[in-house]
C-alpha atoms as a PDB file:
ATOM      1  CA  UNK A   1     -43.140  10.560   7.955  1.00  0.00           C
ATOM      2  CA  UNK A   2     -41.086  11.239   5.386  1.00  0.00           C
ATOM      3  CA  UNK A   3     -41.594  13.852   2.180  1.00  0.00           C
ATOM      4  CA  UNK A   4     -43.958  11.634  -0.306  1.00  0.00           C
ATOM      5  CA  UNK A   5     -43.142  10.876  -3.751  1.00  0.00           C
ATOM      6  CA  UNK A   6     -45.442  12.522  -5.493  1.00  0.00           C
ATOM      7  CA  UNK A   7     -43.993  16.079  -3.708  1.00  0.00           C
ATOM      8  CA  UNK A   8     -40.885  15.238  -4.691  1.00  0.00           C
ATOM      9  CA  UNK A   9     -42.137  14.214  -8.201  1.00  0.00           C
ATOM     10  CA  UNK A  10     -43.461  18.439  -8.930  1.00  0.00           C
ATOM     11  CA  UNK A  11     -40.357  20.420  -6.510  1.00  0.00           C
ATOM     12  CA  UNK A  12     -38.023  22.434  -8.424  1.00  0.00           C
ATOM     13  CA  UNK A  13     -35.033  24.664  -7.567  1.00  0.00           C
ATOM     14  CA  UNK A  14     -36.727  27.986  -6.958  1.00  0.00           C
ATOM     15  CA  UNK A  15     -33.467  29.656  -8.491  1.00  0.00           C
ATOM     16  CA  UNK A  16     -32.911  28.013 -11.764  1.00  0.00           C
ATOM     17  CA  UNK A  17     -36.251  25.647 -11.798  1.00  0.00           C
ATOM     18  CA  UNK A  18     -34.335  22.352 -12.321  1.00  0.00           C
ATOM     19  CA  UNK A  19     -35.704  18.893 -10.342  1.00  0.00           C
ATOM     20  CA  UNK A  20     -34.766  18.383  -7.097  1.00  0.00           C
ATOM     21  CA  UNK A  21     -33.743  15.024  -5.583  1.00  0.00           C
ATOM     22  CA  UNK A  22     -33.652  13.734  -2.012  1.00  0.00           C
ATOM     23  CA  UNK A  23     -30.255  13.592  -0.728  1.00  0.00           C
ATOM     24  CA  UNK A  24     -28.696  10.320   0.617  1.00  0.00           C
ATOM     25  CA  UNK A  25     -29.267  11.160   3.959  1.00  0.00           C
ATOM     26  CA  UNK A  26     -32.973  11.831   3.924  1.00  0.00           C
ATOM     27  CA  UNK A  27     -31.891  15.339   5.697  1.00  0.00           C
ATOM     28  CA  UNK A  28     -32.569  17.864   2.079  1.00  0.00           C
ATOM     29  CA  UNK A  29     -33.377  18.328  -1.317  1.00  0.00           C
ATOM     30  CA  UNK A  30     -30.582  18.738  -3.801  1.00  0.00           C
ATOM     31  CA  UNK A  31     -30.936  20.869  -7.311  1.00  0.00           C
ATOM     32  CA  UNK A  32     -29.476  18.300 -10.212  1.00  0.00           C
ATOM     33  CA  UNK A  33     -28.343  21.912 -12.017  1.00  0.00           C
ATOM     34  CA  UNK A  34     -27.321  24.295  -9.070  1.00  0.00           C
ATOM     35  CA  UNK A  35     -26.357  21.870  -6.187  1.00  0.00           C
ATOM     36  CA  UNK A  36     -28.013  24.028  -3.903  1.00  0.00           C
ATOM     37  CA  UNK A  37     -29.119  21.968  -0.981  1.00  0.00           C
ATOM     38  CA  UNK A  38     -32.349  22.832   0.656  1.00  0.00           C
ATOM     39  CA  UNK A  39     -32.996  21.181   3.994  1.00  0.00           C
ATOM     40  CA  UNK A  40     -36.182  19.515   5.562  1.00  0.00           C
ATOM     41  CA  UNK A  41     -37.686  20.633   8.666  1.00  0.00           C
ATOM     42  CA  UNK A  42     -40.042  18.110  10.536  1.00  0.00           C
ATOM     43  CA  UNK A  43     -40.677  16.376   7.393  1.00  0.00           C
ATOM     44  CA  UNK A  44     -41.625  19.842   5.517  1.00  0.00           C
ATOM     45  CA  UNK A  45     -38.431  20.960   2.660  1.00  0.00           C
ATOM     46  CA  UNK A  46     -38.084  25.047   3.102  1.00  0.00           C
ATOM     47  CA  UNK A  47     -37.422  25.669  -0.463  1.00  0.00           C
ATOM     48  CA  UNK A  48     -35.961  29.211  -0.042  1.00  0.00           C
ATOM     49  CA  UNK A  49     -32.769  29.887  -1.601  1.00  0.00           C
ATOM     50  CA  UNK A  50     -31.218  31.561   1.902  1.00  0.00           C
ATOM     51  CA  UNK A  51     -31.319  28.680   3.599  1.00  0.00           C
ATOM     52  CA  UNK A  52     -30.174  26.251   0.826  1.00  0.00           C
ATOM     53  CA  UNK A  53     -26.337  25.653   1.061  1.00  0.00           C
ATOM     54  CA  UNK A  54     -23.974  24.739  -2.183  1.00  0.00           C
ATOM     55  CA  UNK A  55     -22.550  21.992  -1.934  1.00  0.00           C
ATOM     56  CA  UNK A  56     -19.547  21.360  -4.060  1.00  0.00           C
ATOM     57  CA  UNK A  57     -20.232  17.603  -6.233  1.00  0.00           C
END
């Protein structure tokens, strides 16, 4: 089962509160602002900026 839409629809970045978007890959959530990317465990994202990596564009 995969994250539902209306999750992703209220998510922000918890650094810099911007919307978050599913990445390609299914595998995380990336911030539109930041580009931190915050990964999904067993279909649950762990929004906590430690384990969110930057990735560059």
């Amino acid at each position: 089962m995969a994250v539902s839409q209306e999750l992703l629809d209220i998510l922000v970045c918890p650094l810099c509160k911007a919307p978050v978007k599913l990445t390609p890959d299914g595998q995380g959530l990336k911030c539109t602002q930041c580009r931190r990317v915050y990964p999904i465990k067993d279909d649950i994202p762990v929004m906590l900026v430690d384990e969110a990596k930057i990735e560059a564009e």
